[in-house]
Structure formats: structure tokens, C-alpha cells
PDB file of N, CA and C in Angstrom:
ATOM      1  N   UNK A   1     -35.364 160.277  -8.497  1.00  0.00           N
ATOM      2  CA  UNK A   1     -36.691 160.568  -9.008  1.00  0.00           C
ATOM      3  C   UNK A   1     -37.547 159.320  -8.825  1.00  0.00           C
ATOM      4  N   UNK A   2     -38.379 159.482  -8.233  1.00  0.00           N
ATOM      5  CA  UNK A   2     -39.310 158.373  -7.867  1.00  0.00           C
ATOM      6  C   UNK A   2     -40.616 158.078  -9.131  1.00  0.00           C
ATOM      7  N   UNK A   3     -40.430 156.884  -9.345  1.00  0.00           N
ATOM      8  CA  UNK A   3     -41.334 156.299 -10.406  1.00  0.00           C
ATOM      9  C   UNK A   3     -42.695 156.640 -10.394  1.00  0.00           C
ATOM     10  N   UNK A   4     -43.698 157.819 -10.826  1.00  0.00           N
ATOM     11  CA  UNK A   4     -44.858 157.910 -11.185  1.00  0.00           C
ATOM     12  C   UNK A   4     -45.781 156.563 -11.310  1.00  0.00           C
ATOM     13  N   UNK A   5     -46.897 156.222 -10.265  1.00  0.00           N
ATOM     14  CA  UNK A   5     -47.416 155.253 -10.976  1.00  0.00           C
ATOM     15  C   UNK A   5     -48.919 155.929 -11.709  1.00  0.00           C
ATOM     16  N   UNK A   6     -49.242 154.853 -12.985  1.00  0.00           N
ATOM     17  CA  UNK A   6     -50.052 155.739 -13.838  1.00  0.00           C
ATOM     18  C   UNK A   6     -50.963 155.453 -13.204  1.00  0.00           C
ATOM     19  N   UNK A   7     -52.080 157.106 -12.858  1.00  0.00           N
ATOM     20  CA  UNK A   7     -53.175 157.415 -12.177  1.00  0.00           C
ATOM     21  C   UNK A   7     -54.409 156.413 -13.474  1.00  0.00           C
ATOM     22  N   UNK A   8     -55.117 155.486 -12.361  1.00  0.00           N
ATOM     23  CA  UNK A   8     -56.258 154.913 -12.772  1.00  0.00           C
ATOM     24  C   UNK A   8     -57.603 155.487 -12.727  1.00  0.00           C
ATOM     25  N   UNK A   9     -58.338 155.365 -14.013  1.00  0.00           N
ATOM     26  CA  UNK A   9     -59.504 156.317 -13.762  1.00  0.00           C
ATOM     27  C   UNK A   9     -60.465 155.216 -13.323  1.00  0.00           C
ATOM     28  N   UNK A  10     -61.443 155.515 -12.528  1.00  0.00           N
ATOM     29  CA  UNK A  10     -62.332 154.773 -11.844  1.00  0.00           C
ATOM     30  C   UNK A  10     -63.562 153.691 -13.017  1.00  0.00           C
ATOM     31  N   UNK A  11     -63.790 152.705 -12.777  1.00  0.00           N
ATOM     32  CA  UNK A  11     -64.645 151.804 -13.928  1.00  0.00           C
ATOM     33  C   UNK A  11     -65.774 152.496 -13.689  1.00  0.00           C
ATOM     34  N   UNK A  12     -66.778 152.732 -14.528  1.00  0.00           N
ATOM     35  CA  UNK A  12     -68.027 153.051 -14.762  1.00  0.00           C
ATOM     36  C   UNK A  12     -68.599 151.653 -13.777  1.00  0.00           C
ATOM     37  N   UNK A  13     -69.864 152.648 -13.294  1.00  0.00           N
ATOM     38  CA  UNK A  13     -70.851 151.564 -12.605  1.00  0.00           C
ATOM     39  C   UNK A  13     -71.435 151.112 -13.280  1.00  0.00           C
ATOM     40  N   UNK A  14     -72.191 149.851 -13.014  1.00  0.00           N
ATOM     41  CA  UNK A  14     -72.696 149.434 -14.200  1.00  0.00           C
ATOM     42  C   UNK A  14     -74.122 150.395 -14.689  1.00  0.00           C
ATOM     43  N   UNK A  15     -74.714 151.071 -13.812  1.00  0.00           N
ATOM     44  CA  UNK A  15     -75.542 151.668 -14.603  1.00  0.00           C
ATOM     45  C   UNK A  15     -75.023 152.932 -15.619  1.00  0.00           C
ATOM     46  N   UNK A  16     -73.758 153.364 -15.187  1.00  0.00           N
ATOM     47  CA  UNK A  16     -72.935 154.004 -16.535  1.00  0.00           C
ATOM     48  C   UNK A  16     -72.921 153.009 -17.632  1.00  0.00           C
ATOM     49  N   UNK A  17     -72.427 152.115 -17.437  1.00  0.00           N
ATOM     50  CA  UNK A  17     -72.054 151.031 -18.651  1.00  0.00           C
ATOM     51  C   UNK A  17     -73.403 150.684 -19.117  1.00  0.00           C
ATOM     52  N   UNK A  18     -74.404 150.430 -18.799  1.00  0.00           N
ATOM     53  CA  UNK A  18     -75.421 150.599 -19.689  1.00  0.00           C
ATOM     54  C   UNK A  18     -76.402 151.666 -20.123  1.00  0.00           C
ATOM     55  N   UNK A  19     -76.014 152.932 -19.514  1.00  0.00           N
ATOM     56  CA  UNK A  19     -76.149 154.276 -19.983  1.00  0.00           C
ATOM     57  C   UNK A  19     -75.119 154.664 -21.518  1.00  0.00           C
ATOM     58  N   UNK A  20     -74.111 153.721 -21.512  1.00  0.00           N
ATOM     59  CA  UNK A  20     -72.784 154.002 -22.402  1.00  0.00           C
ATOM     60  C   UNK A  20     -73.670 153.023 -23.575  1.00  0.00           C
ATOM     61  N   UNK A  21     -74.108 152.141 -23.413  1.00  0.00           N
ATOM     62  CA  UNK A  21     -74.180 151.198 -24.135  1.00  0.00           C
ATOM     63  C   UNK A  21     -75.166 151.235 -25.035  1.00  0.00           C
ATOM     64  N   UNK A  22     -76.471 152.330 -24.113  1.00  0.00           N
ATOM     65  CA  UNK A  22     -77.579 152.768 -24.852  1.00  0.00           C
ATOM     66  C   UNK A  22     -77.377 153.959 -25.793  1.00  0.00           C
ATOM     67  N   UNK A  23     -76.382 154.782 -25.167  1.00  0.00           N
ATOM     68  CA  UNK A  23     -75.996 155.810 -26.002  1.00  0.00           C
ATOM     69  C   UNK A  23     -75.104 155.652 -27.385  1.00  0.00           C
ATOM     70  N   UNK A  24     -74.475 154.636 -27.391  1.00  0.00           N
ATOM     71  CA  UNK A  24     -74.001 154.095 -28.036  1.00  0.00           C
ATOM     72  C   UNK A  24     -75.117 153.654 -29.552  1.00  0.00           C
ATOM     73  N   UNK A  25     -75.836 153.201 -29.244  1.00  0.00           N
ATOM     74  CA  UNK A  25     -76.869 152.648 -30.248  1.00  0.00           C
ATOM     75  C   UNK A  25     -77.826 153.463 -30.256  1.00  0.00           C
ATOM     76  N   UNK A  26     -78.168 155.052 -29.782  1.00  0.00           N
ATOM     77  CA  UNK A  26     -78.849 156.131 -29.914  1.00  0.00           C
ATOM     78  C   UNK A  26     -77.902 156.775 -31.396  1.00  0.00           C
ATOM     79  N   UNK A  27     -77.157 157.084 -30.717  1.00  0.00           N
ATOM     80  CA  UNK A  27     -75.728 158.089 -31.660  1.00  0.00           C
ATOM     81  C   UNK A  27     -75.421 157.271 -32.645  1.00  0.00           C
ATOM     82  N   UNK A  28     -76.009 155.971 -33.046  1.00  0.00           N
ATOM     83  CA  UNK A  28     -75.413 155.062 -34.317  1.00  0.00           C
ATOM     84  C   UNK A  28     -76.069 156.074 -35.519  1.00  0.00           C
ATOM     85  N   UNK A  29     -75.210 156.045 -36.949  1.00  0.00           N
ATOM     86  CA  UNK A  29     -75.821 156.577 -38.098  1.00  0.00           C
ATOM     87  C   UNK A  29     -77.136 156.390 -38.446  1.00  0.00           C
ATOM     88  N   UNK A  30     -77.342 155.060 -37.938  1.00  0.00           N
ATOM     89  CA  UNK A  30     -78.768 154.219 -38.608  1.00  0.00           C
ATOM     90  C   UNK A  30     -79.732 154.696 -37.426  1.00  0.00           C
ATOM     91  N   UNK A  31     -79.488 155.172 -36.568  1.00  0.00           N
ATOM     92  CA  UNK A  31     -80.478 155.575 -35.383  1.00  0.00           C
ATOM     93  C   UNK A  31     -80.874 157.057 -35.972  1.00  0.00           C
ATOM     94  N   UNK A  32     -80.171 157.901 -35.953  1.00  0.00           N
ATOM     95  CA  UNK A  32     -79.869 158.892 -35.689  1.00  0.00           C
ATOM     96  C   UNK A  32     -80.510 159.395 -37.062  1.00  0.00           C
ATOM     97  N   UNK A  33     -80.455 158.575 -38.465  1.00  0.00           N
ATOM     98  CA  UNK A  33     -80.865 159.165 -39.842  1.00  0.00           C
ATOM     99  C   UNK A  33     -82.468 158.809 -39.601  1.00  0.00           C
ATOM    100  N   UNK A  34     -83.038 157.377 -39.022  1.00  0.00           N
ATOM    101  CA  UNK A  34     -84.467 157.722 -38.868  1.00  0.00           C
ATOM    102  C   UNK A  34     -85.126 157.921 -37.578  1.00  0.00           C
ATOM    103  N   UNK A  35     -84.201 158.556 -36.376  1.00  0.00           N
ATOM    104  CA  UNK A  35     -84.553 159.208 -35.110  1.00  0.00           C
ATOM    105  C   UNK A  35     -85.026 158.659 -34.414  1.00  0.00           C
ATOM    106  N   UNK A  36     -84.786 157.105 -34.671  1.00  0.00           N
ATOM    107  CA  UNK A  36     -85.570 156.049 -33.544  1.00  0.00           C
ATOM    108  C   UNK A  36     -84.734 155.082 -33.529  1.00  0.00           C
ATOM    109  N   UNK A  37     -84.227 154.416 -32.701  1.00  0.00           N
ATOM    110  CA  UNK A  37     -83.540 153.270 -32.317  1.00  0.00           C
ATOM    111  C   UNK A  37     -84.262 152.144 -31.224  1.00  0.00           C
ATOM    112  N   UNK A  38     -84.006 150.407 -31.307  1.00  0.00           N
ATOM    113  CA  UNK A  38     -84.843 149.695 -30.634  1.00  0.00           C
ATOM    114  C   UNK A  38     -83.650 149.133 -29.591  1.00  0.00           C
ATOM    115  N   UNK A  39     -84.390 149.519 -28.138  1.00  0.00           N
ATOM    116  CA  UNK A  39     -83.274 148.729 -27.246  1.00  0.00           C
ATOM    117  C   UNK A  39     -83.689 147.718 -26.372  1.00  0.00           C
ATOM    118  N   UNK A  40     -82.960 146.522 -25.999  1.00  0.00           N
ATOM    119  CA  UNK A  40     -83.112 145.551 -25.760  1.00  0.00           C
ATOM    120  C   UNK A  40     -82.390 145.862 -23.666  1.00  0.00           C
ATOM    121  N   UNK A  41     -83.240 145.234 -23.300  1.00  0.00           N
ATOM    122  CA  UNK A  41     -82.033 144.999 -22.101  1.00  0.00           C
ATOM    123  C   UNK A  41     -81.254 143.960 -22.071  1.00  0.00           C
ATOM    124  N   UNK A  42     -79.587 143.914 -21.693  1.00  0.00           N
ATOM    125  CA  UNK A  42     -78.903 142.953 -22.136  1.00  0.00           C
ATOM    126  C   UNK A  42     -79.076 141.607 -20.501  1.00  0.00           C
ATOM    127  N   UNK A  43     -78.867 140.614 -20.530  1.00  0.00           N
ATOM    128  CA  UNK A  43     -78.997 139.554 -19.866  1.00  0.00           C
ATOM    129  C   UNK A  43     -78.442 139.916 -18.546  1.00  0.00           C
ATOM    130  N   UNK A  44     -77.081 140.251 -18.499  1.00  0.00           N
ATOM    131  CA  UNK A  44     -76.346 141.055 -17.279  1.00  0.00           C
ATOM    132  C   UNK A  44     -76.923 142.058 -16.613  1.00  0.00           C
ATOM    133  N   UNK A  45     -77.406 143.005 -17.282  1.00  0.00           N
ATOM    134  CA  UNK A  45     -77.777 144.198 -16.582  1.00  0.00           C
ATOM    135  C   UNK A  45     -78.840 143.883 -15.495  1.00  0.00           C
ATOM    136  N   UNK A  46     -78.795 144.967 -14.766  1.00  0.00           N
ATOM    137  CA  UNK A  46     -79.965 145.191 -13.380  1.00  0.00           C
ATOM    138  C   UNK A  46     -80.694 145.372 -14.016  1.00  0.00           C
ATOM    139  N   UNK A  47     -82.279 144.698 -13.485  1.00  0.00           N
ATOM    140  CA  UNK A  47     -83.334 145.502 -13.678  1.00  0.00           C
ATOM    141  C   UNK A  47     -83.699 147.139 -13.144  1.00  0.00           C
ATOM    142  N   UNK A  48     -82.995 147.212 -12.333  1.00  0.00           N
ATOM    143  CA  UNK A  48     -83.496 148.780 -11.613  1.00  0.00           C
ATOM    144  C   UNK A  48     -82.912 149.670 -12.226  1.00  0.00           C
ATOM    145  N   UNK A  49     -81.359 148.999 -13.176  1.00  0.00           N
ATOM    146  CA  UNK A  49     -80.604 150.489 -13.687  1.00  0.00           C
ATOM    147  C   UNK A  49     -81.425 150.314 -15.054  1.00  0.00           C
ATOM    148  N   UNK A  50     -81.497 149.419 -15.703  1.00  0.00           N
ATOM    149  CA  UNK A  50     -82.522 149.804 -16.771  1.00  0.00           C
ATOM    150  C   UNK A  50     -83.830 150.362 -16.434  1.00  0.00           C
ATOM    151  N   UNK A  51     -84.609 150.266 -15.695  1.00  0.00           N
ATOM    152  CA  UNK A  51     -85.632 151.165 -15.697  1.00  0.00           C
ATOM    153  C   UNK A  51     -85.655 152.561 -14.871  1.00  0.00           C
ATOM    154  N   UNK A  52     -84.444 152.832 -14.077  1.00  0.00           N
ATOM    155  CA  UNK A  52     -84.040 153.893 -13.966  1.00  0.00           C
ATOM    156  C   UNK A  52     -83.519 154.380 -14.962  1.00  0.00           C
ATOM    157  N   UNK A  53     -82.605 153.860 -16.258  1.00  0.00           N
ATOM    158  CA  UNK A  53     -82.553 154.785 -17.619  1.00  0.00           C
ATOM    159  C   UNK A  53     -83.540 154.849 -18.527  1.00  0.00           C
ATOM    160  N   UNK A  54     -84.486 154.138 -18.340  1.00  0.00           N
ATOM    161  CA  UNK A  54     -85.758 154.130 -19.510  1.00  0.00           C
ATOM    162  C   UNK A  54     -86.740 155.768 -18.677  1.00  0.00           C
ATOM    163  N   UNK A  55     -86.599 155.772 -17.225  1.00  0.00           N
ATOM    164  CA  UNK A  55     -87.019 157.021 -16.705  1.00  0.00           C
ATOM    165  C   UNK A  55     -86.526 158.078 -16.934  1.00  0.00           C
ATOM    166  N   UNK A  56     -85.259 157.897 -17.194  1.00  0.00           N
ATOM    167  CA  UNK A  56     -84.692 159.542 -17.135  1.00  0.00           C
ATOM    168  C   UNK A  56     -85.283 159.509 -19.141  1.00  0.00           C
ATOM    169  N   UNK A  57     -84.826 158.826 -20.059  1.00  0.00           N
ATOM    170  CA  UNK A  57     -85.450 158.975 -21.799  1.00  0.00           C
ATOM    171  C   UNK A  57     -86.443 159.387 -21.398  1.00  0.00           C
ATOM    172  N   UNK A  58     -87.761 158.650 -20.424  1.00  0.00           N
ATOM    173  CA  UNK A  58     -89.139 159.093 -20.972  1.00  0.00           C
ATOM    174  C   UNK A  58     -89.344 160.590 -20.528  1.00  0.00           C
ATOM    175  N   UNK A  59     -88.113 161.089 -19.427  1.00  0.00           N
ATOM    176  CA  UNK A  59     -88.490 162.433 -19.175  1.00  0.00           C
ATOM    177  C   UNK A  59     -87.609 163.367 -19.817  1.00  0.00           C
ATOM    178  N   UNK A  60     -87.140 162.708 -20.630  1.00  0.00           N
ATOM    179  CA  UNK A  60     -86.677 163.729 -21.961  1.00  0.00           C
ATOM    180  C   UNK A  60     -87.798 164.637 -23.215  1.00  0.00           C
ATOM    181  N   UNK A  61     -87.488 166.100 -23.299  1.00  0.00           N
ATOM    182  CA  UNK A  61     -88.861 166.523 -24.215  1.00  0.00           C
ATOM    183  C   UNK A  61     -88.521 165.801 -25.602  1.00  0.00           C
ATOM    184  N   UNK A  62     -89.513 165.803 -26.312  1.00  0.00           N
ATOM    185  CA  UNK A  62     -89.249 165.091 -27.553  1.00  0.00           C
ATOM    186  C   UNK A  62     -89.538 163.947 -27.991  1.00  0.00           C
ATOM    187  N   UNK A  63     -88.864 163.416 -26.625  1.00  0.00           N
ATOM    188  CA  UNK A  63     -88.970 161.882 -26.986  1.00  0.00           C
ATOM    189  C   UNK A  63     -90.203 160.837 -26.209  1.00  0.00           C
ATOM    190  N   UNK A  64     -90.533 160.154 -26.912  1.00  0.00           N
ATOM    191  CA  UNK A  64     -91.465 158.920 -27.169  1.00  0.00           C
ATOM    192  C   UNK A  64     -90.663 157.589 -26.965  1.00  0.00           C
ATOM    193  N   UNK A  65     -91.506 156.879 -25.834  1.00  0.00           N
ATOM    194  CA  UNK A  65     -90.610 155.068 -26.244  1.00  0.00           C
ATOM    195  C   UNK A  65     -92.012 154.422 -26.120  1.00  0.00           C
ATOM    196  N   UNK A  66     -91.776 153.186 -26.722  1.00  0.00           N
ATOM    197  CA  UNK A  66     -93.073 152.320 -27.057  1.00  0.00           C
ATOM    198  C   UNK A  66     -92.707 151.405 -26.497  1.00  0.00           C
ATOM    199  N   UNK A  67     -93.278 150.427 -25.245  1.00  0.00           N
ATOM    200  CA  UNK A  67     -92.665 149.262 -24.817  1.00  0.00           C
ATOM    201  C   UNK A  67     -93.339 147.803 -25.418  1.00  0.00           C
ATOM    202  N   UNK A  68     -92.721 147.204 -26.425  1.00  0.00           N
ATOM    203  CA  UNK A  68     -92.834 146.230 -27.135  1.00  0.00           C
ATOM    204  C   UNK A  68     -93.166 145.008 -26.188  1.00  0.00           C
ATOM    205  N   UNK A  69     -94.072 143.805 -26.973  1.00  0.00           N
ATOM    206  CA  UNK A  69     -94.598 142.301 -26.357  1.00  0.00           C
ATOM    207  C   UNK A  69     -93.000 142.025 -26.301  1.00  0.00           C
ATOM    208  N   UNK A  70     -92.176 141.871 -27.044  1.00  0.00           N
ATOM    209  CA  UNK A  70     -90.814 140.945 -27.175  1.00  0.00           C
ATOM    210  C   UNK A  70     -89.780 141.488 -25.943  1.00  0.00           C
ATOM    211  N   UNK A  71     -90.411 142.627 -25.014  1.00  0.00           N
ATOM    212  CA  UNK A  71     -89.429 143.336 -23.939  1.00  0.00           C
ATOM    213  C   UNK A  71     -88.351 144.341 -24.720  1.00  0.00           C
ATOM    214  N   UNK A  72     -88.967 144.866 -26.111  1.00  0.00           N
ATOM    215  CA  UNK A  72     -87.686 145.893 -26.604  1.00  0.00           C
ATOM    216  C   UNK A  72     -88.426 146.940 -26.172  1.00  0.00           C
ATOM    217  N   UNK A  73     -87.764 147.990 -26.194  1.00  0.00           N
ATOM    218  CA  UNK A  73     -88.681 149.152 -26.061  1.00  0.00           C
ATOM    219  C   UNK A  73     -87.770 150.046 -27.538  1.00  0.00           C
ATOM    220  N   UNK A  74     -89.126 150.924 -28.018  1.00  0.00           N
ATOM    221  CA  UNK A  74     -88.642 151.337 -29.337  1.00  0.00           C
ATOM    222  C   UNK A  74     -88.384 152.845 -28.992  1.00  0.00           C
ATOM    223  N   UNK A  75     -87.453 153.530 -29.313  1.00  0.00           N
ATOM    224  CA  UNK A  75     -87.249 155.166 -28.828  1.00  0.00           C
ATOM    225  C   UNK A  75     -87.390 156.183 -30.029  1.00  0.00           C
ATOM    226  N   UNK A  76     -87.920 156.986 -29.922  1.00  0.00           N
ATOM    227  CA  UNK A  76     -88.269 157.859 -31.313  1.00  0.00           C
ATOM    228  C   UNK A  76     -88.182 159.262 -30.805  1.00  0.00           C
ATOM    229  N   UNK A  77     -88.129 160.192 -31.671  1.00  0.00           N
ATOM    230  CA  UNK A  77     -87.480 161.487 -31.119  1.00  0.00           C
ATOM    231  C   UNK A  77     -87.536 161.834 -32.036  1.00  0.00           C
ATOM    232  N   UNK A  78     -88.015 163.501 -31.786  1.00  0.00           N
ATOM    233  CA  UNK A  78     -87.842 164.469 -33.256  1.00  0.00           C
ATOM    234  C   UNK A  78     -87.241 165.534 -32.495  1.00  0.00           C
ATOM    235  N   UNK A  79     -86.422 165.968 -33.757  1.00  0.00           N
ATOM    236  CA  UNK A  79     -85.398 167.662 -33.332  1.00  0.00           C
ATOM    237  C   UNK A  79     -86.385 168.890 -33.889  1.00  0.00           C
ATOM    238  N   UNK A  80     -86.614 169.786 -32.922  1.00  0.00           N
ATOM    239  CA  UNK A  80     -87.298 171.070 -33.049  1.00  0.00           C
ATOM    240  C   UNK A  80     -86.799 171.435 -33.550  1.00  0.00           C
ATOM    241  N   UNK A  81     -87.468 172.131 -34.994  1.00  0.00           N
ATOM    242  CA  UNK A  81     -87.430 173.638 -35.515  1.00  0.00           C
ATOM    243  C   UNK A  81     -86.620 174.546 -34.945  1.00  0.00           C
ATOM    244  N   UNK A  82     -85.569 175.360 -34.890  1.00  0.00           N
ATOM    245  CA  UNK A  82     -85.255 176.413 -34.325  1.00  0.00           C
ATOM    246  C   UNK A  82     -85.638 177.516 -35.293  1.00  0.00           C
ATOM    247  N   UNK A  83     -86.100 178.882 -34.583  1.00  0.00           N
ATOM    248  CA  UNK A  83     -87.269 179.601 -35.250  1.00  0.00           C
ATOM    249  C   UNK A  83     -85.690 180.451 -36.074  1.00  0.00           C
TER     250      UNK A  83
END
């Protein structure tokens, strides 16, 4: 019987990893109870994958981001009524 080697799942690109990272601090309790969370871009990251994820949020319905003097941008979001 020949030794199985354990199947590796592929690393997130980094614009996953900072798609993970934002979602991460969206889905926090403290985000999520007043529907707005403030995100920072971290030092590492690309500029292009962050503003390719700040594009796909702003074309989310619902949601609102405010881009702050300090480079945060603030994200706010309300959940519809279902009738």
C-alpha cells in the first residue's frame, strides 16, 4: 500500500487574503451590532487589490463607504425590511 501524501489546498492570493481579512472585521460582533465597520489598508497589501475590493463593497446595494483624511474608509450598511 503506497503512502497517501496529504493533498495541499492552494494559499489564497493575496487579494483573497485581504478579502478574508476585511471580512473578517465586517462579520466582527462590534461591526455587525452597529452595521458599520472602519477599514484601514494594511502596509503589505497592493494598492490595486484594495481598491479592486473597495469596488466590488461600493457596488454592493445597501451599502455606503466614506473615504476618510486619515486613508480609513468607513463602511455602513443597512439590512432591508423583508415585507
Amino acid at each position: 500500500m503506497a503512502n497517501a501524501k496529504p493533498s495541499r489546498l492552494p494559499l489564497p492570493s493575496p487579494y483573497e487574503q485581504v478579502a478574508l481579512r476585511v471580512q473578517k472585521i465586517i462579520n466582527s460582533q462590534t461591526a455587525q451590532k452597529s452595521k458599520s465597520a472602519l477599514l484601514f489598508k494594511a502596509e503589505h497589501e497592493s494598492a490595486d487589490d484594495w481598491a479592486q475590493l473597495l469596488a466590488e463593497i461600493e457596488d454592493t446595494d445597501n451599502v455606503t463607504l466614506a473615504y476618510r483624511d486619515d486613508g480609513g474608509v468607513q463602511l455602513f450598511w443597512i439590512v432591508p425590511q423583508e415585507d
